[in-house]
C-alpha atoms as a PDB file:
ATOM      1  CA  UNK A   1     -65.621 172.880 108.441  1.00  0.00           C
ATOM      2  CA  UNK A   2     -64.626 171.661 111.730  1.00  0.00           C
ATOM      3  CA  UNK A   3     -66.789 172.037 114.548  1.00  0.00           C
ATOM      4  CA  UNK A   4     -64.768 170.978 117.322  1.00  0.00           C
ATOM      5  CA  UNK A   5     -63.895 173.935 119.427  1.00  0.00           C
ATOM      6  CA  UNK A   6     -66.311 176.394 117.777  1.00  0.00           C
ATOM      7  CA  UNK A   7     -68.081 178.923 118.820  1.00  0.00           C
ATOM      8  CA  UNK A   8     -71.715 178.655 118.444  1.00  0.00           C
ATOM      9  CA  UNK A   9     -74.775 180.924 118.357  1.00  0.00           C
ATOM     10  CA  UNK A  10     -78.567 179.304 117.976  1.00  0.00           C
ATOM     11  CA  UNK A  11     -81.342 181.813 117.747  1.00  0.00           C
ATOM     12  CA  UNK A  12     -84.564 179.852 118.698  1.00  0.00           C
ATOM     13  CA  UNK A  13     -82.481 177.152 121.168  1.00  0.00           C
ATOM     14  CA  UNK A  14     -85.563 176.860 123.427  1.00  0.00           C
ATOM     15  CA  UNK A  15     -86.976 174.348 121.671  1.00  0.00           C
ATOM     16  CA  UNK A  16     -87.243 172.193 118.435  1.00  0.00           C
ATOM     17  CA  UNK A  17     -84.561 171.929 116.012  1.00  0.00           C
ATOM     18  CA  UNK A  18     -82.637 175.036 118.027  1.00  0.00           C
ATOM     19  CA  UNK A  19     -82.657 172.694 121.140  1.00  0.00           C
ATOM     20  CA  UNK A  20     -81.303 169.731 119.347  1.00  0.00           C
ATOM     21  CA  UNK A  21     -79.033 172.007 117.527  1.00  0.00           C
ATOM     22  CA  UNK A  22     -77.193 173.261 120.885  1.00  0.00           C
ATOM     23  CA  UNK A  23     -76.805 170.042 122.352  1.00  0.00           C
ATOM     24  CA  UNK A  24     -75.625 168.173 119.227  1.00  0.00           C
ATOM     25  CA  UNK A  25     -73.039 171.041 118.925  1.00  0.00           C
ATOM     26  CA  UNK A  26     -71.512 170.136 122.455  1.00  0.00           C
ATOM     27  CA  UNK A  27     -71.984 166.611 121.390  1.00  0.00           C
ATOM     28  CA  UNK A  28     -69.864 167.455 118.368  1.00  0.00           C
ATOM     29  CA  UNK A  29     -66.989 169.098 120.397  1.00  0.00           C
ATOM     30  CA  UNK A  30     -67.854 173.196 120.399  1.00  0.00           C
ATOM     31  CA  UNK A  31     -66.346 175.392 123.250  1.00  0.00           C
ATOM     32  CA  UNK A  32     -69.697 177.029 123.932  1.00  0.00           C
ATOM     33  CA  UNK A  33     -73.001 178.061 122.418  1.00  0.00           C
ATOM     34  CA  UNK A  34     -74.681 180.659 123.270  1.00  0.00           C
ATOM     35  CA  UNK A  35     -78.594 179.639 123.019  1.00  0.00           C
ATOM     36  CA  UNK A  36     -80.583 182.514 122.100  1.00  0.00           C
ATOM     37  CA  UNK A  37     -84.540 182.837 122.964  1.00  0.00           C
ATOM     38  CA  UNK A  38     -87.043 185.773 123.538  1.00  0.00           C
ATOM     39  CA  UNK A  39     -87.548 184.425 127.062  1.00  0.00           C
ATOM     40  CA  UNK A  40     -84.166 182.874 128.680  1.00  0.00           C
ATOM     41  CA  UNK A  41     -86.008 181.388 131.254  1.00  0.00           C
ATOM     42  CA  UNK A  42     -87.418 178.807 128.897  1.00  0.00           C
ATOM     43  CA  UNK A  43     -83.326 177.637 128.288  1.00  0.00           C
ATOM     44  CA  UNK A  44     -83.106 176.219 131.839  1.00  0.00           C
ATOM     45  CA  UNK A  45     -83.946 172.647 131.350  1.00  0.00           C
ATOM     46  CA  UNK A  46     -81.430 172.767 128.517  1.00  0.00           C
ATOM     47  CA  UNK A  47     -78.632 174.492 130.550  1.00  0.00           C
ATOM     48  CA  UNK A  48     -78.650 171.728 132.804  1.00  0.00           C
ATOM     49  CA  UNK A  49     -77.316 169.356 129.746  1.00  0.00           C
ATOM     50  CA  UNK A  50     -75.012 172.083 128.566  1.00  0.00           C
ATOM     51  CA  UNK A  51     -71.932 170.630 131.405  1.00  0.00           C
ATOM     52  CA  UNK A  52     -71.645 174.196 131.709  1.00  0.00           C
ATOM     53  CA  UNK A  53     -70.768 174.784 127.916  1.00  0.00           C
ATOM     54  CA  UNK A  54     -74.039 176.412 127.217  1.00  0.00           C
ATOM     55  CA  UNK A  55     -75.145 180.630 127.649  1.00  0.00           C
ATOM     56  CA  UNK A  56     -78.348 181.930 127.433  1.00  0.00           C
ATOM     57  CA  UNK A  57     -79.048 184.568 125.409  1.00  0.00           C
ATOM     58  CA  UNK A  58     -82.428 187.206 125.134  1.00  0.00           C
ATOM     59  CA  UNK A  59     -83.410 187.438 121.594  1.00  0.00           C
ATOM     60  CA  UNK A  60     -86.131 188.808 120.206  1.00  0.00           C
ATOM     61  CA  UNK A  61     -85.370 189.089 116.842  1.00  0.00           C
ATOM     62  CA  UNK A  62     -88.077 191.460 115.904  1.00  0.00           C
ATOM     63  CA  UNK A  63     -86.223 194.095 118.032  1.00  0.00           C
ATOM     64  CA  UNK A  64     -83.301 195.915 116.772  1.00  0.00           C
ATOM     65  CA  UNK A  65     -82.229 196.776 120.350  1.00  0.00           C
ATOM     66  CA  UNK A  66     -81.899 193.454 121.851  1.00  0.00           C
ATOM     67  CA  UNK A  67     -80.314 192.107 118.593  1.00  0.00           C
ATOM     68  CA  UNK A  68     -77.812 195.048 118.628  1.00  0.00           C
ATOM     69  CA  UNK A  69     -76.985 193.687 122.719  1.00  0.00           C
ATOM     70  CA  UNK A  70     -76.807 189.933 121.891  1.00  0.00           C
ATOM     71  CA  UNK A  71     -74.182 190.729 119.620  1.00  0.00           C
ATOM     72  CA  UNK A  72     -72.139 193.038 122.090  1.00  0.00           C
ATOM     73  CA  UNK A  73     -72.651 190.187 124.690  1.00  0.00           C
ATOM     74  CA  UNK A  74     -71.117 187.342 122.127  1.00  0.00           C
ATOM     75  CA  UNK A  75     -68.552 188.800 120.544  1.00  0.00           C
ATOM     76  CA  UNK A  76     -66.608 185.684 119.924  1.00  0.00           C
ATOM     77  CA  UNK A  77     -69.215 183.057 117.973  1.00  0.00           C
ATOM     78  CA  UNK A  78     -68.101 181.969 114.498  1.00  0.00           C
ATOM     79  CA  UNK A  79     -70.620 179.713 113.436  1.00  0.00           C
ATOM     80  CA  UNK A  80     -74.067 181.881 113.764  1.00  0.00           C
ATOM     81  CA  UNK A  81     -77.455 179.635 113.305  1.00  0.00           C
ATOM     82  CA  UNK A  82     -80.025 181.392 111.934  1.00  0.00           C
ATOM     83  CA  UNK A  83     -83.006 179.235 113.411  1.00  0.00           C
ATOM     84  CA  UNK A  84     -85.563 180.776 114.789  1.00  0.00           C
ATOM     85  CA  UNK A  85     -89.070 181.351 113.082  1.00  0.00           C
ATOM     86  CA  UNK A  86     -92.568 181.451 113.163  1.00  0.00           C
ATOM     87  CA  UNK A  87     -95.354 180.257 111.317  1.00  0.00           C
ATOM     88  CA  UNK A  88     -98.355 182.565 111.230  1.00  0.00           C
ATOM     89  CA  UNK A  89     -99.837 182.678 108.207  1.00  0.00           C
ATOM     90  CA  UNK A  90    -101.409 179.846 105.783  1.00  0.00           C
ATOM     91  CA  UNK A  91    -102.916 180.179 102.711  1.00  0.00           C
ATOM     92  CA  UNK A  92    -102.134 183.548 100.448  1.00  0.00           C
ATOM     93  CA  UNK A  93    -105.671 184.179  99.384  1.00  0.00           C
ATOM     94  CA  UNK A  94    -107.189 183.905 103.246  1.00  0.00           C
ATOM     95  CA  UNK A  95    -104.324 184.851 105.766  1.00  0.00           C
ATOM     96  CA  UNK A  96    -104.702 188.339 107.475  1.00  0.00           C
ATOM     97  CA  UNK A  97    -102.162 191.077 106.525  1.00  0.00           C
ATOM     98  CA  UNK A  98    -100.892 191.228 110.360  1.00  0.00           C
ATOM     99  CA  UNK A  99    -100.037 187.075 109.897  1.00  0.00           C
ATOM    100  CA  UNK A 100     -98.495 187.484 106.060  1.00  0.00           C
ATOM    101  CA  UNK A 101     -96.385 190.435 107.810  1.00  0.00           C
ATOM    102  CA  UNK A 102     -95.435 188.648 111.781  1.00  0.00           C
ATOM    103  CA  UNK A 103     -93.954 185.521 109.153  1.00  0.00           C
ATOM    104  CA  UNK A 104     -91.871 188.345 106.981  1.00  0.00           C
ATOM    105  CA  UNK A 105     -90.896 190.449 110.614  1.00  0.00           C
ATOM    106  CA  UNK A 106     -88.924 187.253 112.179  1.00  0.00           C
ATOM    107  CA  UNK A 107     -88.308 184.776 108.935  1.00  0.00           C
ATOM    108  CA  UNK A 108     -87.068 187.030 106.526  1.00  0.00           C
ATOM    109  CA  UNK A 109     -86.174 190.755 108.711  1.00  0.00           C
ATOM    110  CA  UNK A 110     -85.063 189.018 112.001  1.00  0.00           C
ATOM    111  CA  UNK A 111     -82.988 187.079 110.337  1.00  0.00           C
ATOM    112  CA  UNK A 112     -81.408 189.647 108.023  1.00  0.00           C
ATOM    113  CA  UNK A 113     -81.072 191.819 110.893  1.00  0.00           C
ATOM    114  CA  UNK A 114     -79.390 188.974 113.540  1.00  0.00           C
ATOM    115  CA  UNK A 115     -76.992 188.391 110.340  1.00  0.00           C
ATOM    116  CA  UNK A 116     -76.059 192.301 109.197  1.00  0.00           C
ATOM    117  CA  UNK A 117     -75.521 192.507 113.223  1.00  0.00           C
ATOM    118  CA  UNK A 118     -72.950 189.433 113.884  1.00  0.00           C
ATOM    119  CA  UNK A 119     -71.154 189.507 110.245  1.00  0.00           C
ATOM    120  CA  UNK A 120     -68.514 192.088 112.238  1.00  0.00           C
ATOM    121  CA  UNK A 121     -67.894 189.438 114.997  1.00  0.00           C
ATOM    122  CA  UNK A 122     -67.249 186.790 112.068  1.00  0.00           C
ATOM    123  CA  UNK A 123     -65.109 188.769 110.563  1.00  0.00           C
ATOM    124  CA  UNK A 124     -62.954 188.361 112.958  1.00  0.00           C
ATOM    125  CA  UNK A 125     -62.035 184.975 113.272  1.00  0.00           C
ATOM    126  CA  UNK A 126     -61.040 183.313 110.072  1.00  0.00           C
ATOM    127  CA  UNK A 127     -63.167 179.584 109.481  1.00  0.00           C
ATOM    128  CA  UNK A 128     -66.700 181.467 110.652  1.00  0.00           C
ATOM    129  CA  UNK A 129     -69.832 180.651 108.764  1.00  0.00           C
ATOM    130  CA  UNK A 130     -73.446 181.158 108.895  1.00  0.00           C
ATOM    131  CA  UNK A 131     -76.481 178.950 108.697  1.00  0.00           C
ATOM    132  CA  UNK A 132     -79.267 179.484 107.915  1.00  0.00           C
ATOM    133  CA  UNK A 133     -82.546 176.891 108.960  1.00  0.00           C
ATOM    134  CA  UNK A 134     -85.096 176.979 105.843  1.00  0.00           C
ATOM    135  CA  UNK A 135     -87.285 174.726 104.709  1.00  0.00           C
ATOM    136  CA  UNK A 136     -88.135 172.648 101.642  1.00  0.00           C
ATOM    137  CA  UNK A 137     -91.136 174.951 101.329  1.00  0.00           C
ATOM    138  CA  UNK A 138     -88.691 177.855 100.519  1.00  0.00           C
ATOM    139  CA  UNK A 139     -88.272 175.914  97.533  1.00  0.00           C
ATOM    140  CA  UNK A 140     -91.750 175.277  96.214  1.00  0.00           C
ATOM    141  CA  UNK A 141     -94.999 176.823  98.285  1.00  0.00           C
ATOM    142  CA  UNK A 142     -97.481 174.298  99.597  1.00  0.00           C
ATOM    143  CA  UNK A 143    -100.423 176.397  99.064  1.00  0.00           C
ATOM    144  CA  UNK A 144    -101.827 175.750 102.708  1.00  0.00           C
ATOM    145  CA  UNK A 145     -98.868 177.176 103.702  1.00  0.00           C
ATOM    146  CA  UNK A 146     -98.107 180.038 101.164  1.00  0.00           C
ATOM    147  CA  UNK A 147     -98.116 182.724 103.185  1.00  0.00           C
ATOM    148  CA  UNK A 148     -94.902 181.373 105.803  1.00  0.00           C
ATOM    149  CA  UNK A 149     -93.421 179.937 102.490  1.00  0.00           C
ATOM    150  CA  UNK A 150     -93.289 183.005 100.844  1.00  0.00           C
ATOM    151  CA  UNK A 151     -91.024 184.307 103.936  1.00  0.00           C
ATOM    152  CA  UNK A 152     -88.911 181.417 103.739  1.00  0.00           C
ATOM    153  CA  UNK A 153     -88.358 181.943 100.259  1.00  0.00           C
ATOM    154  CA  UNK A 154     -87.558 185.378 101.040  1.00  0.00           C
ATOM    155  CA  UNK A 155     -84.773 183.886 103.280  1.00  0.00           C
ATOM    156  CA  UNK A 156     -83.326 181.678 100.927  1.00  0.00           C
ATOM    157  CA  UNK A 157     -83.079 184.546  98.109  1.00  0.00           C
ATOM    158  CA  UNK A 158     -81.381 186.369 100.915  1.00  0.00           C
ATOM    159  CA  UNK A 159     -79.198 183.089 101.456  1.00  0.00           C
ATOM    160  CA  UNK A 160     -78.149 183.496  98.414  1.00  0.00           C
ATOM    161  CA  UNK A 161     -77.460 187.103  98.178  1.00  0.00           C
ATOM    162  CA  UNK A 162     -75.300 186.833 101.570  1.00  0.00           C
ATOM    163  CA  UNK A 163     -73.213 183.901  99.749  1.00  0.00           C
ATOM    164  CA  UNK A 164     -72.122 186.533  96.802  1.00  0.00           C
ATOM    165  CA  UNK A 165     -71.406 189.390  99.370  1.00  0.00           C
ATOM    166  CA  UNK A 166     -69.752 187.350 101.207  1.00  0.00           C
ATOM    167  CA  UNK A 167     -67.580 185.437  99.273  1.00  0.00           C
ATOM    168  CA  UNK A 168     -64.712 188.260  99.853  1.00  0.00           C
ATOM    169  CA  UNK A 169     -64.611 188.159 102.761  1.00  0.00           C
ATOM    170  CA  UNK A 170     -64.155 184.272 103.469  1.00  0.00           C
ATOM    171  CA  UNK A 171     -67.928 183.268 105.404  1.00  0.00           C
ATOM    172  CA  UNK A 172     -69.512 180.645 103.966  1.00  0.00           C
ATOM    173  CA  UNK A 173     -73.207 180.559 104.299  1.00  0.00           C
ATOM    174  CA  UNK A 174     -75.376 177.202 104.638  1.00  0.00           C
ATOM    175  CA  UNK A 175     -78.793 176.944 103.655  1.00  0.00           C
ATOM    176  CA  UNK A 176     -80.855 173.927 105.541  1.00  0.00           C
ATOM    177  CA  UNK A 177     -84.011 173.103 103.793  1.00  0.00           C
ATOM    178  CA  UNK A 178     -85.652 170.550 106.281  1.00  0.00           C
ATOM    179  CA  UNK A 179     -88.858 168.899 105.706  1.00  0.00           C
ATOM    180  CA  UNK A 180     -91.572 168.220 108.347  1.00  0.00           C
ATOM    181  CA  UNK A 181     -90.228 167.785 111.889  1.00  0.00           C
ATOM    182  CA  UNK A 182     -91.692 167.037 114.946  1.00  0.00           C
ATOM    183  CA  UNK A 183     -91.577 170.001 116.428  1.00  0.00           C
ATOM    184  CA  UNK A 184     -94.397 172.466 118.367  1.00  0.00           C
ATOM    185  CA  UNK A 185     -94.120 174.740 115.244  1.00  0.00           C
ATOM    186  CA  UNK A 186     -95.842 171.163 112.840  1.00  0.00           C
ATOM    187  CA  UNK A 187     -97.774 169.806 115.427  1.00  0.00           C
ATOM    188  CA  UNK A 188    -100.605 170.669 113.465  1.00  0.00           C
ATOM    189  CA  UNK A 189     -98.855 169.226 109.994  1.00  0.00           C
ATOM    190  CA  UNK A 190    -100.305 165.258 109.238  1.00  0.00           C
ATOM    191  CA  UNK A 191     -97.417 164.246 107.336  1.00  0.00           C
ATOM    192  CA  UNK A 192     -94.504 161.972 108.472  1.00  0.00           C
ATOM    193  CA  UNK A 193     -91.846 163.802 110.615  1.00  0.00           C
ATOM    194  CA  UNK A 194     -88.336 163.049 110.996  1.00  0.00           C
ATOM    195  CA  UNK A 195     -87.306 164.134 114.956  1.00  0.00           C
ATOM    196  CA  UNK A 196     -85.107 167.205 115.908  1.00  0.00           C
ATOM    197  CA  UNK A 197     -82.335 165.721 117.543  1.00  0.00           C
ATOM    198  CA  UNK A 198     -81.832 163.356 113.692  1.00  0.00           C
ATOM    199  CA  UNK A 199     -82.275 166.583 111.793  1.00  0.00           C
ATOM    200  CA  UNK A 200     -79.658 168.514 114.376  1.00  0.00           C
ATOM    201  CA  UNK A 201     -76.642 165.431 113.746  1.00  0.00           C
ATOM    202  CA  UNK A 202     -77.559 164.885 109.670  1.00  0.00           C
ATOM    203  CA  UNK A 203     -77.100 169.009 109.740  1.00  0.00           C
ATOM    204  CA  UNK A 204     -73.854 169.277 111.706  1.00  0.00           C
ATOM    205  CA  UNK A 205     -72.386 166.086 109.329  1.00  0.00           C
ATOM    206  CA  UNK A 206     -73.460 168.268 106.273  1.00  0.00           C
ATOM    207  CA  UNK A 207     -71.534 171.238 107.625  1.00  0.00           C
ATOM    208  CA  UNK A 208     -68.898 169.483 108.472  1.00  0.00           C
ATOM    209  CA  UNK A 209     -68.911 167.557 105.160  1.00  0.00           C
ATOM    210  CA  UNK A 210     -68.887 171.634 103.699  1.00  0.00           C
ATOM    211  CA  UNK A 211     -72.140 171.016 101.632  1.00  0.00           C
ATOM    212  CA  UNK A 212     -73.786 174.445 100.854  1.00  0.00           C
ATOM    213  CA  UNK A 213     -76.890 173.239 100.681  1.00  0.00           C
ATOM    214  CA  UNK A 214     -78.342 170.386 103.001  1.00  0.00           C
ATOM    215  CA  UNK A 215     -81.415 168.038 103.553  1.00  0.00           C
ATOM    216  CA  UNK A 216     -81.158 167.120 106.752  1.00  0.00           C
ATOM    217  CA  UNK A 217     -84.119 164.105 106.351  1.00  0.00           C
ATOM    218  CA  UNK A 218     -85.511 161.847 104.074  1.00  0.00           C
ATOM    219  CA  UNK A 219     -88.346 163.539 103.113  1.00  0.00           C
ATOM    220  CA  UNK A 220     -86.006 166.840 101.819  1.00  0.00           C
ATOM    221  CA  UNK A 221     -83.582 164.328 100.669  1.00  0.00           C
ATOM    222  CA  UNK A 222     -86.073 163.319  98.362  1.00  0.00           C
ATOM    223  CA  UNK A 223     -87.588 166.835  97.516  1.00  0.00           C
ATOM    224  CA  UNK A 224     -83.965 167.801  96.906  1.00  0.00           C
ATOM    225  CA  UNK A 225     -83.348 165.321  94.078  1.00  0.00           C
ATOM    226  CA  UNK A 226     -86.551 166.156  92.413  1.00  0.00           C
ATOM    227  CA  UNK A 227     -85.520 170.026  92.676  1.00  0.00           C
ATOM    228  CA  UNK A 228     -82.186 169.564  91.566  1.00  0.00           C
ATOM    229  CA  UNK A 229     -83.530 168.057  87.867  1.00  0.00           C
ATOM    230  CA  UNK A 230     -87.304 169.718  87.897  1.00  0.00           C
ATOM    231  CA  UNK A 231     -88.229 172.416  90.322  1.00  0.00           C
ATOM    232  CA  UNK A 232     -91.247 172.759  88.542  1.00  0.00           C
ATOM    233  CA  UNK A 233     -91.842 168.700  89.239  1.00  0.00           C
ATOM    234  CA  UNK A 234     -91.429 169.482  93.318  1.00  0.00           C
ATOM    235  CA  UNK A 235     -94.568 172.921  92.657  1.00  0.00           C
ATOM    236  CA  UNK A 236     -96.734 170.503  91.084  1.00  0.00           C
ATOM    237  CA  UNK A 237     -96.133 167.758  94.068  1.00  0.00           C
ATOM    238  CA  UNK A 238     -96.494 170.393  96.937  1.00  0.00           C
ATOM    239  CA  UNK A 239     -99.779 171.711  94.805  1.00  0.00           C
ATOM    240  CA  UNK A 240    -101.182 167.939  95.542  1.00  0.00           C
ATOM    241  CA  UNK A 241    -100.466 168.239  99.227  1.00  0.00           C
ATOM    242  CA  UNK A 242    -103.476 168.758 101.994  1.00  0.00           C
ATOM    243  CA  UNK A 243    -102.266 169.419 105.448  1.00  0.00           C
END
């Protein structure tokens, strides 16, 4: 897929891997991205890097209403990054309700409902895709954090429903299955983290190199390979794991 003269839409561009994301897409040549974030006025120390080539966007994607306005105010994006998330919950067994269900509202709804909303706009302009910003742990839970992996996995099943719907109709849908990053969101995490603006180039090469499913880092590089021969191999590694 080229990327050159796209137009792109990053929910969660205030920070993190959605702030790399934006400005590696400039980097890489798009028109414009629209940088989506509950509060826009955190997206004003990125705007000044944008040369002009970057729109903020309010986007909450826990609300229907604002996600049913961000995609009447971009009407013309055809490469839609599904980035934003939270991570609320830990363990299974010990994690309240309220922090099993704020993962599920944004990882797994918010992003269904950001995607149902802007698959009419992609229609519309044939080479549009979708990405969509997982995690290795959507692959195999880390039981510290089973409770936000469970929503990630809920993503990725979706992932992979959205690739069979649609297939007809031409959008190809990326899955991104990073490993720790150094990022607010794993500040807490003690393993080894690659940094956002790697992870943001080593995604946009795997897009462009029209790989389905990427790993952005050398930590899911390696988690990949195990998967690929022995998911059960990559559950009993994460079982191992103490964060």
């Amino acid at each position: 897929m080229r990327l050159e003269d796209t137009i792109a839409l990053v929910t969660g561009g205030n920070r993190g891997i959605g702030r790399a994301l934006t400005l590696a897409l400039i980097e890489a040549g798009a028109r414009k991205v629209y940088a989506a974030a509950r509060n826009p006025a955190q997206l004003d120390s990125l705007l000044a890097l944008g040369s002009g080539k970057i729109v903020p966007l309010q986007l909450d994607l826990t609300d229907p209403e604002q996600v049913a306005r961000a995609a009447g105010a971009a009407p013309d994006v055809t490469l839609l990054f599904n980035n934003a998330g939270v991570l609320q919950s830990g363990s299974v067994l010990s994690s309240t309700r309220a922090q099993l269900e704020a993962d599920l509202a944004t990882n797994y709804f918010g992003t269904l409902e950001v995607t149902r909303a802007f698959v009419p706009v992609l229609e519309r302009t044939a080479g549009s895709a979708i990405v969509n910003v997982l995690t290795v742990v959507s692959l195999a839970a880390m039981p510290s954090l089973g409770g936000y992996a469970a929503s990630k996995a809920a993503a990725w099943s979706m992932t992979q429903a959205l690739r069979g719907e649609l297939a007809a109709r031409d959008i190809p849908v990326y899955a991104v299955f990073p490993g720790p990053i150094d990022t607010d969101m794993s500040r807490d995490i003690q393993l080894d983290k690659a940094s956002p603006e790697a992870t943001a180039r080593a995604i946009l090469a795997g897009i462009a190199r029209g790989e389905l499913d990427i790993f952005p880092d050398p930590m899911s590089q390696s988690v990949g390979a195990i998967w690929a021969k022995d998911p059960n191999a990559i559950t009993r590694q994460f079982a191992a794991v103490a964060l």
